[in-house]
C-alpha atoms as a PDB file:
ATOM      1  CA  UNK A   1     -45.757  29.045  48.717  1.00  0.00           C
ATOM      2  CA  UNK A   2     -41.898  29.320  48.649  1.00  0.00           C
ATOM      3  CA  UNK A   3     -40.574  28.423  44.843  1.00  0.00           C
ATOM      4  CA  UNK A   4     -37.221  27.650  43.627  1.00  0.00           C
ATOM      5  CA  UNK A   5     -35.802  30.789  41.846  1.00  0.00           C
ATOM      6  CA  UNK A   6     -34.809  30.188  38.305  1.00  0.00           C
ATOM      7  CA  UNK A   7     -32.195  32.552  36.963  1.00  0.00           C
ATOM      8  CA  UNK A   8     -31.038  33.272  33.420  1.00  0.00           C
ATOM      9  CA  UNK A   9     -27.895  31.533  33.100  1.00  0.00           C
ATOM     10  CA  UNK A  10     -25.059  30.308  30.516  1.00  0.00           C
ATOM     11  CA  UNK A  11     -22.906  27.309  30.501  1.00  0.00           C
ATOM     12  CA  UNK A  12     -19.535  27.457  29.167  1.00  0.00           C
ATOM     13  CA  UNK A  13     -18.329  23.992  27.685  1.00  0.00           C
ATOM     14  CA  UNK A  14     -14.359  23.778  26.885  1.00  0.00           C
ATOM     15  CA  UNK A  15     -12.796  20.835  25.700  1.00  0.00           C
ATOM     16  CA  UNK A  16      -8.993  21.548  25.926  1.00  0.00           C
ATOM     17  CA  UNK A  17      -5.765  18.616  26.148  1.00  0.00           C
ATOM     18  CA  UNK A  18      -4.909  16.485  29.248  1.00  0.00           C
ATOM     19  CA  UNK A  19      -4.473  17.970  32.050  1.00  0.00           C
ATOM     20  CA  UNK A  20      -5.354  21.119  31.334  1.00  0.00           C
ATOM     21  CA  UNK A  21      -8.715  21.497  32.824  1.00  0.00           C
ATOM     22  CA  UNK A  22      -7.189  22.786  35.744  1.00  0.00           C
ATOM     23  CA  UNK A  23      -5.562  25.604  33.852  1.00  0.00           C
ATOM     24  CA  UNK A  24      -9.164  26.382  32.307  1.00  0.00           C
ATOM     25  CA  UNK A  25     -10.930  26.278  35.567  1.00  0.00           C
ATOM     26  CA  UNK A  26      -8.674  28.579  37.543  1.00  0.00           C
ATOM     27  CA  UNK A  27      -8.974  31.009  34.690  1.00  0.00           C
ATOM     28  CA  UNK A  28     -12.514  30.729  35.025  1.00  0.00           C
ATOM     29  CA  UNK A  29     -12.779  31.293  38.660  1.00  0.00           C
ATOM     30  CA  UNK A  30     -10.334  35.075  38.096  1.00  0.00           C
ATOM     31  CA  UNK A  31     -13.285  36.091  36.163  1.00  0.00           C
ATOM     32  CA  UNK A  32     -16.323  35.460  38.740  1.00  0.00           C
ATOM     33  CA  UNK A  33     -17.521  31.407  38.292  1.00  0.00           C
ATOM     34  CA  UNK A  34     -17.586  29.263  41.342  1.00  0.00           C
ATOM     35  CA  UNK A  35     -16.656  26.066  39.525  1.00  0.00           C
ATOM     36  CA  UNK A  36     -17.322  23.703  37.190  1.00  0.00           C
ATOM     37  CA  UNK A  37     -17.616  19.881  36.071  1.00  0.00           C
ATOM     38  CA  UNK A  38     -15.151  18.496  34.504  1.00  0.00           C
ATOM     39  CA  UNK A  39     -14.900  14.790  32.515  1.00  0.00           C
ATOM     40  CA  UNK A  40     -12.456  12.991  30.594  1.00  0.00           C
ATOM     41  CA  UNK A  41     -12.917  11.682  27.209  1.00  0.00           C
ATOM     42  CA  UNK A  42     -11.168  11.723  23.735  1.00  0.00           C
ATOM     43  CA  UNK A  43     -10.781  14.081  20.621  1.00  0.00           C
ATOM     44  CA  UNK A  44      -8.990  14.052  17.082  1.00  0.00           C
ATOM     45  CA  UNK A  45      -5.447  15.108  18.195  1.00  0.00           C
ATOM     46  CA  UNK A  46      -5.531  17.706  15.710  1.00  0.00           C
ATOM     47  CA  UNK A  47      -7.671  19.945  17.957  1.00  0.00           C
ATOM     48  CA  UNK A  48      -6.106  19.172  21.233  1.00  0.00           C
ATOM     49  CA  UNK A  49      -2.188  19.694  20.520  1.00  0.00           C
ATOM     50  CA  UNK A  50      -1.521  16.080  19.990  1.00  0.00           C
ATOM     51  CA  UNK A  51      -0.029  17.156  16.059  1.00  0.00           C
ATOM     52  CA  UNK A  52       0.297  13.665  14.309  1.00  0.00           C
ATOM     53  CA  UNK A  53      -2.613  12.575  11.566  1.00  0.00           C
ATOM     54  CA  UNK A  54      -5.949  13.580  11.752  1.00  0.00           C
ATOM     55  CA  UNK A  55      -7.080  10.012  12.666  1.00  0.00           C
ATOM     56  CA  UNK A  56      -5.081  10.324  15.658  1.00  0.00           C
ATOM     57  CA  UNK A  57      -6.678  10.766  18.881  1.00  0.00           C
ATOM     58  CA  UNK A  58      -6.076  12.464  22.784  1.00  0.00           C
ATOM     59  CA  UNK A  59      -6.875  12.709  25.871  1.00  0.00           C
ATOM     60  CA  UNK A  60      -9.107  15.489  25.769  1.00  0.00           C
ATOM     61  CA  UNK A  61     -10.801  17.566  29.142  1.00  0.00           C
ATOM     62  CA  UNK A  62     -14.597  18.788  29.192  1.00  0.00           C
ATOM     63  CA  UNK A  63     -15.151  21.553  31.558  1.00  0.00           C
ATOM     64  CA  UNK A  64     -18.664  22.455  32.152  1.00  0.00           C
ATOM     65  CA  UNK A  65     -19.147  25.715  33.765  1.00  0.00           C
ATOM     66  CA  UNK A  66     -22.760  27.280  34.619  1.00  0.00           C
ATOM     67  CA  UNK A  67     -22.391  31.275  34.896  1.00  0.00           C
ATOM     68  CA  UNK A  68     -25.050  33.341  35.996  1.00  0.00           C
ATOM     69  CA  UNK A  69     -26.432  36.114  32.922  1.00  0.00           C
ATOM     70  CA  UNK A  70     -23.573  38.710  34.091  1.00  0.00           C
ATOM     71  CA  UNK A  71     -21.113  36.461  34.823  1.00  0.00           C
ATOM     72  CA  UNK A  72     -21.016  34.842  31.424  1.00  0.00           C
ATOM     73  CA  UNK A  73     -18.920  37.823  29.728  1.00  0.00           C
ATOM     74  CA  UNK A  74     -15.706  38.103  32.133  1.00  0.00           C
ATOM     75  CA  UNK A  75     -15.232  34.356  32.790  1.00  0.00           C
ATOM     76  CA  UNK A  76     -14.943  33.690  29.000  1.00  0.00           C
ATOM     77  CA  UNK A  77     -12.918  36.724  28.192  1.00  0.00           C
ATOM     78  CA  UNK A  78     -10.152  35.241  31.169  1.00  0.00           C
ATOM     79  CA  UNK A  79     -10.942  31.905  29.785  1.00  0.00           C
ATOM     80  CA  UNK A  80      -9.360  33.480  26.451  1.00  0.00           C
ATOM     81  CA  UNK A  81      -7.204  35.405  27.644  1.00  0.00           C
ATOM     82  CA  UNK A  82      -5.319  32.016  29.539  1.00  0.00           C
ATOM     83  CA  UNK A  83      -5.535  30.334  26.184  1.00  0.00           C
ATOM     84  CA  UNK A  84      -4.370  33.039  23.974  1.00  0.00           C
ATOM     85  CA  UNK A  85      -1.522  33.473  26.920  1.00  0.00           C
ATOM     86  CA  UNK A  86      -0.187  29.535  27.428  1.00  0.00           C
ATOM     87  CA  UNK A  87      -0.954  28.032  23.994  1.00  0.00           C
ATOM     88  CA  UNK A  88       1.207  25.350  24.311  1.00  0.00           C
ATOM     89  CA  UNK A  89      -0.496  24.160  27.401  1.00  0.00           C
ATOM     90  CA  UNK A  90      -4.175  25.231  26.595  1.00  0.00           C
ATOM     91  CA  UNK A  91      -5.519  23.888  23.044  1.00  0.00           C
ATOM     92  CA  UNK A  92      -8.976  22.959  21.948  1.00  0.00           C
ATOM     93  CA  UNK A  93     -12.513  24.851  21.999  1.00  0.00           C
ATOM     94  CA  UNK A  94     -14.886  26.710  24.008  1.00  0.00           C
ATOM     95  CA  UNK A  95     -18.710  26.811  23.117  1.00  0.00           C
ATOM     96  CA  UNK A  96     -21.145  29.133  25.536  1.00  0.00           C
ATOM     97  CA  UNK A  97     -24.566  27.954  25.114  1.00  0.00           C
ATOM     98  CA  UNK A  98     -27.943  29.232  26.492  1.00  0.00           C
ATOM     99  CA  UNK A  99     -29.367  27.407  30.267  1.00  0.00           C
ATOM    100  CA  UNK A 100     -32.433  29.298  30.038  1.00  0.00           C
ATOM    101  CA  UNK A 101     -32.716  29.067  33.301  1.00  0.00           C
ATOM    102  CA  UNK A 102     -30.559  28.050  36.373  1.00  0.00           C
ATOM    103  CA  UNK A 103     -31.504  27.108  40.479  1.00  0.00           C
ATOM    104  CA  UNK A 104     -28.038  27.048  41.865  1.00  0.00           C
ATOM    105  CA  UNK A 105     -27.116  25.384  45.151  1.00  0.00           C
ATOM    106  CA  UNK A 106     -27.076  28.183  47.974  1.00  0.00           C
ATOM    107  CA  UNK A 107     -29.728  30.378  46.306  1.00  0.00           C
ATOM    108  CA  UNK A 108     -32.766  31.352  48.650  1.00  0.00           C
ATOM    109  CA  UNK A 109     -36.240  30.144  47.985  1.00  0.00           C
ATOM    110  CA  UNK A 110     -38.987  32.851  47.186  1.00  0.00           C
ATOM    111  CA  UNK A 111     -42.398  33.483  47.691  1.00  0.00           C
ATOM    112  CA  UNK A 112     -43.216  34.357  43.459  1.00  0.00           C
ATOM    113  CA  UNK A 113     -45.242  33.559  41.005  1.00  0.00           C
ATOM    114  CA  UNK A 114     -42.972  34.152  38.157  1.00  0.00           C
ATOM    115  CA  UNK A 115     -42.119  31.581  35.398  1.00  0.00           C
ATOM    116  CA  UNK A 116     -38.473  31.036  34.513  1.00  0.00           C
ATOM    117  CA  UNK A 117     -36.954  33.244  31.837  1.00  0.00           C
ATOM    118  CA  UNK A 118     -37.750  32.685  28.116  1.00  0.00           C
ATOM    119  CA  UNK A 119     -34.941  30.224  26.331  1.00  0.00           C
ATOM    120  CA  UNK A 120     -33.492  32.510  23.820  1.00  0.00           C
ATOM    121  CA  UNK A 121     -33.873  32.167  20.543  1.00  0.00           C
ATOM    122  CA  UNK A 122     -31.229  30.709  17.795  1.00  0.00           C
ATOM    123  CA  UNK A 123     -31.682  33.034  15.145  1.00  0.00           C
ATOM    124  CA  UNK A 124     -28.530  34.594  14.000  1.00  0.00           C
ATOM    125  CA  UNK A 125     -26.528  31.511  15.300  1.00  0.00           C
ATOM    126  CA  UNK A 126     -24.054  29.828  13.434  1.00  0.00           C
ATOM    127  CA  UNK A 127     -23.099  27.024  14.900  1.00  0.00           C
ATOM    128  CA  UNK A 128     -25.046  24.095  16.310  1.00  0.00           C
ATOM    129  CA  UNK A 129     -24.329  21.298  19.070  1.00  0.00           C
ATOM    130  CA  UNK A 130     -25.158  17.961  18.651  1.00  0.00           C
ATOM    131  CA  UNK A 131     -24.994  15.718  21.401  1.00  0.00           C
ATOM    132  CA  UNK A 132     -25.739  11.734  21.003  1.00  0.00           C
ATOM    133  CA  UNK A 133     -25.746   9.509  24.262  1.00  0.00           C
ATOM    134  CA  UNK A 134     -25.436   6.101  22.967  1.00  0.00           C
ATOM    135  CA  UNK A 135     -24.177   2.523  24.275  1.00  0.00           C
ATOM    136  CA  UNK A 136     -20.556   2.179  25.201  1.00  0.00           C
ATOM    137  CA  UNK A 137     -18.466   1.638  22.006  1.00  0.00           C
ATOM    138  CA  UNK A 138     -20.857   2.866  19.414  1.00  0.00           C
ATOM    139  CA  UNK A 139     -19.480   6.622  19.394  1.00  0.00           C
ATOM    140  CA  UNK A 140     -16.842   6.137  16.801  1.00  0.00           C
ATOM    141  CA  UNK A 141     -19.075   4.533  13.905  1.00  0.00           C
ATOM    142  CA  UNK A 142     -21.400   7.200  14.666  1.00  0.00           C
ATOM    143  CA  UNK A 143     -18.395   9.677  14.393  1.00  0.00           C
ATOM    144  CA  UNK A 144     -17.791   8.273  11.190  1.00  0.00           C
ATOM    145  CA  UNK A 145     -21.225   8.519   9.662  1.00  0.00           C
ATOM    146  CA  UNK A 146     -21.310  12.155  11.158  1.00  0.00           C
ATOM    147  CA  UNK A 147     -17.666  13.515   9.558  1.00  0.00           C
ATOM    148  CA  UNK A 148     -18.982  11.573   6.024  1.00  0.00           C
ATOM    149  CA  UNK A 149     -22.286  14.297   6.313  1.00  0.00           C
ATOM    150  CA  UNK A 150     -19.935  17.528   6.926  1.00  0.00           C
ATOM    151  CA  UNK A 151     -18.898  17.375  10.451  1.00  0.00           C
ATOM    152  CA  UNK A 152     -14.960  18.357  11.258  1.00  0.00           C
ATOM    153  CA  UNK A 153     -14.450  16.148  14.604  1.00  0.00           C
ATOM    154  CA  UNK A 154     -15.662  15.381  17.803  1.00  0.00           C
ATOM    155  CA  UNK A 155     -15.322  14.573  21.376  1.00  0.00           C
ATOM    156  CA  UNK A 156     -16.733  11.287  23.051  1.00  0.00           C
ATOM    157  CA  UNK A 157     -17.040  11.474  27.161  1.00  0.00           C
ATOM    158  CA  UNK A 158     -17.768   8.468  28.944  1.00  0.00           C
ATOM    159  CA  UNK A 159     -20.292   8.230  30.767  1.00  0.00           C
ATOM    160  CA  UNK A 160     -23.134   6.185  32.232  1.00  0.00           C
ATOM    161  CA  UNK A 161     -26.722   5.828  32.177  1.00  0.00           C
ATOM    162  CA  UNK A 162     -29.111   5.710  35.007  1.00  0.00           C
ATOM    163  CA  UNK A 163     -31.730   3.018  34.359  1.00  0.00           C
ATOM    164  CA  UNK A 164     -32.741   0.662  36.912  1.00  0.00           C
ATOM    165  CA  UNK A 165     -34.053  -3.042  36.677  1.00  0.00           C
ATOM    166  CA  UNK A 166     -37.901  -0.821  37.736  1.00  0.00           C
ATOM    167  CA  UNK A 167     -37.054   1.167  34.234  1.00  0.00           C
ATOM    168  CA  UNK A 168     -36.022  -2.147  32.277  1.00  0.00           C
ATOM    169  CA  UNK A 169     -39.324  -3.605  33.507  1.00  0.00           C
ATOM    170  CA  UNK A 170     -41.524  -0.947  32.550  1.00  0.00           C
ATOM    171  CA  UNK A 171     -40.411  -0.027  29.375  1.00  0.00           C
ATOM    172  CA  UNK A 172     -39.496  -3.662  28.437  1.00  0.00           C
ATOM    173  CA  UNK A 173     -36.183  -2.821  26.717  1.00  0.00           C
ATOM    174  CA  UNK A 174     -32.626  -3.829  28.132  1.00  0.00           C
ATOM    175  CA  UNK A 175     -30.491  -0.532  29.242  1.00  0.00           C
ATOM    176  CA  UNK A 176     -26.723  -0.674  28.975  1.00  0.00           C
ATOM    177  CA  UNK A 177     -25.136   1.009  31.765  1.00  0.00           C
ATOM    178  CA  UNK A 178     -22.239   2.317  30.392  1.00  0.00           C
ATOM    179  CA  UNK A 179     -22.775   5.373  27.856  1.00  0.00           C
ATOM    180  CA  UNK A 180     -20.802   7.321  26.058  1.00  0.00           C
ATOM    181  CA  UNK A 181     -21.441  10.882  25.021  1.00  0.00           C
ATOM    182  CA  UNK A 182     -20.756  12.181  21.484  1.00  0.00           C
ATOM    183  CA  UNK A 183     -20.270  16.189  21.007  1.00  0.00           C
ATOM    184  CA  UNK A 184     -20.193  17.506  17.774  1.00  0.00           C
ATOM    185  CA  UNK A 185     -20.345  21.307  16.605  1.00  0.00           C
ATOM    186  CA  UNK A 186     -21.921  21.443  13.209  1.00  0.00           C
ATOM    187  CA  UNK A 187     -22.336  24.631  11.182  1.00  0.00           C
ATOM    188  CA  UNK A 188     -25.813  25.452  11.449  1.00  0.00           C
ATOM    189  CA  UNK A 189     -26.224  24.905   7.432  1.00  0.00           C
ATOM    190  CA  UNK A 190     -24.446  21.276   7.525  1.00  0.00           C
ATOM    191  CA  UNK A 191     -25.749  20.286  10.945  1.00  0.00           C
ATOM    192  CA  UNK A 192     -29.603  18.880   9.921  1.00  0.00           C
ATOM    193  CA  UNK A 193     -27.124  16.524   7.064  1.00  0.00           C
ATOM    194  CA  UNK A 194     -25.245  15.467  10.014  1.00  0.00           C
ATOM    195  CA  UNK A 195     -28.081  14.463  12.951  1.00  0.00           C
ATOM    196  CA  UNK A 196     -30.412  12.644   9.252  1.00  0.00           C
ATOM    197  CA  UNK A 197     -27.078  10.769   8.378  1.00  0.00           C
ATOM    198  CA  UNK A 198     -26.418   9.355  12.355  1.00  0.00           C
ATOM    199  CA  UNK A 199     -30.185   8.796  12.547  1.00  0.00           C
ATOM    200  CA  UNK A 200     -30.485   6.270  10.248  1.00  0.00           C
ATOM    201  CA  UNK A 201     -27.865   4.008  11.701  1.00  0.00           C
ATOM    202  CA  UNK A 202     -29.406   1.068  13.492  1.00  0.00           C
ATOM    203  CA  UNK A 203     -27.977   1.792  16.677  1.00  0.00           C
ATOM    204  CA  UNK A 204     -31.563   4.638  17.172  1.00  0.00           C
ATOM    205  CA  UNK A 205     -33.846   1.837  15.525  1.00  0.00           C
ATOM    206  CA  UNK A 206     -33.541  -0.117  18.197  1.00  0.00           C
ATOM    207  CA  UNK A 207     -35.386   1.200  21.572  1.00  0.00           C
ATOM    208  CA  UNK A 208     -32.763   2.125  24.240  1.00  0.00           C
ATOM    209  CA  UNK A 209     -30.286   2.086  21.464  1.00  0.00           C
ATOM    210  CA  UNK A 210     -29.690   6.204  22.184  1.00  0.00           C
ATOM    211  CA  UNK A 211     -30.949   9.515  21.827  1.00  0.00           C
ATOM    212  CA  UNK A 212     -29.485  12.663  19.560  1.00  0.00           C
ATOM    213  CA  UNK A 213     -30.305  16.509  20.621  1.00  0.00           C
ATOM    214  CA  UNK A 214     -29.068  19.663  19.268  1.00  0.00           C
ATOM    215  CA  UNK A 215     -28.469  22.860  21.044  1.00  0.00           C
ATOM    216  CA  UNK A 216     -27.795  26.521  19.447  1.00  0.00           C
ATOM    217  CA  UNK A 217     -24.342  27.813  19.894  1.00  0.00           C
ATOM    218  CA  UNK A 218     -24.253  30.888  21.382  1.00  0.00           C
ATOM    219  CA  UNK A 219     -20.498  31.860  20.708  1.00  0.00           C
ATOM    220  CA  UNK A 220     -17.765  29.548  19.550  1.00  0.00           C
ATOM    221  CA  UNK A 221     -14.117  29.846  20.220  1.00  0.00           C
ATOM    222  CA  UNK A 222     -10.555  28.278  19.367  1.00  0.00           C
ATOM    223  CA  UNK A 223      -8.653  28.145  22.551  1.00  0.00           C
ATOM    224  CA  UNK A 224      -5.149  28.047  22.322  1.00  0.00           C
ATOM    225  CA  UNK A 225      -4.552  29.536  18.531  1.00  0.00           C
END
């Protein structure tokens, strides 16, 4: 029977200043992608051009790209390349991290019995990301607990959850609609200290309170410096 067709594939995550996803994305598209997501949220102005104290915050931009295998090399070298180029305008980071596998809108269905690709490993890596999803307005005490156990800074997105009065009812647990999303890149040596430290908050005693997940950084970048 016809199957979806999984394909290996990157995503490319930068999280640059106000307004200057745009400037990312069109870079992206000169070097092959077709688009990409992109959500607002806030960073330590330090890493996003906003100068001022440490404890100062921006307006920060996530772009999330997906990039076929062979696409993955060109888009991030003109996603540099802009950066290195308008410095003023393009500040912040750029993390490429493994899909394993991608089913893009537009692609054909097949007749094949193959699996999707093998996730590649993370030895070697260096850097780790560690995403928590939490209620709305609980991001910056985690952020706290998280730069106390090693970690530099982070970026909260908002966002929201999809739970339904069906979910509430079966689980038995009340779930807040409104979310917020906490990325944090971590060495790979500091980032286990990090994800024990935010664990042990009560905010992840408490069922529905969040969940934490870490992801192997492929390649890690300073945009704009």
């Amino acid at each position: 029977m016809d199957q979806a067709v999984f394909r290996p594939a990157k995503l490319l995550v930068t999280v640059v200043g106000k307004y200057s996803g745009e400037m990312v994305l069109a870079a992206s598209k000169e070097g092959g992608a077709r688009g990409g997501t992109k959500a607002v949220g806030r960073g330590l102005a330090q890493y996003f051009g906003g100068g001022g104290r440490d404890d100062d915050e921006a307006v920060t931009e996530a772009l999330l790209i997906t990039l076929m295998h062979d696409e993955a090399d060109s888009v991030v070298k003109e996603v540099l390349r802009a950066g290195l180029e308008h410095p003023e305008q393009i500040s912040g980071l750029a993390l490429v991290l493994d899909a394993a596998s991608m089913v893009r809108p537009g692609d054909q269905m097949e007749n094949t019995a193959e699996s999707a690709p093998a996730r590649v490993g993370s030895e070697g890596m260096s850097n780790i990301l560690i995403t928590c999803i939490i209620t709305h307005g609980q991001a910056d005490e985690i952020m706290s607990v998280a730069r106390q156990a090693g970690a530099r800074g982070g970026t909260i997105l908002n966002a929201r959850g999809t739970g339904t009065e069906d979910d509430v009812k079966f689980f038995g647990i009340s779930l807040a609609p409104e979310k917020e999303m906490l990325l944090i890149v971590a060495q790979k040596d500091h980032s286990r200290d990090v994800v024990e430290a935010v664990c042990r908050l009560p905010i992840f005693s408490e069922p529905g309170g969040g969940i934490v997940f870490t992801t192997p950084v492929e390649e890690f970048f300073a945009l704009g410096r």
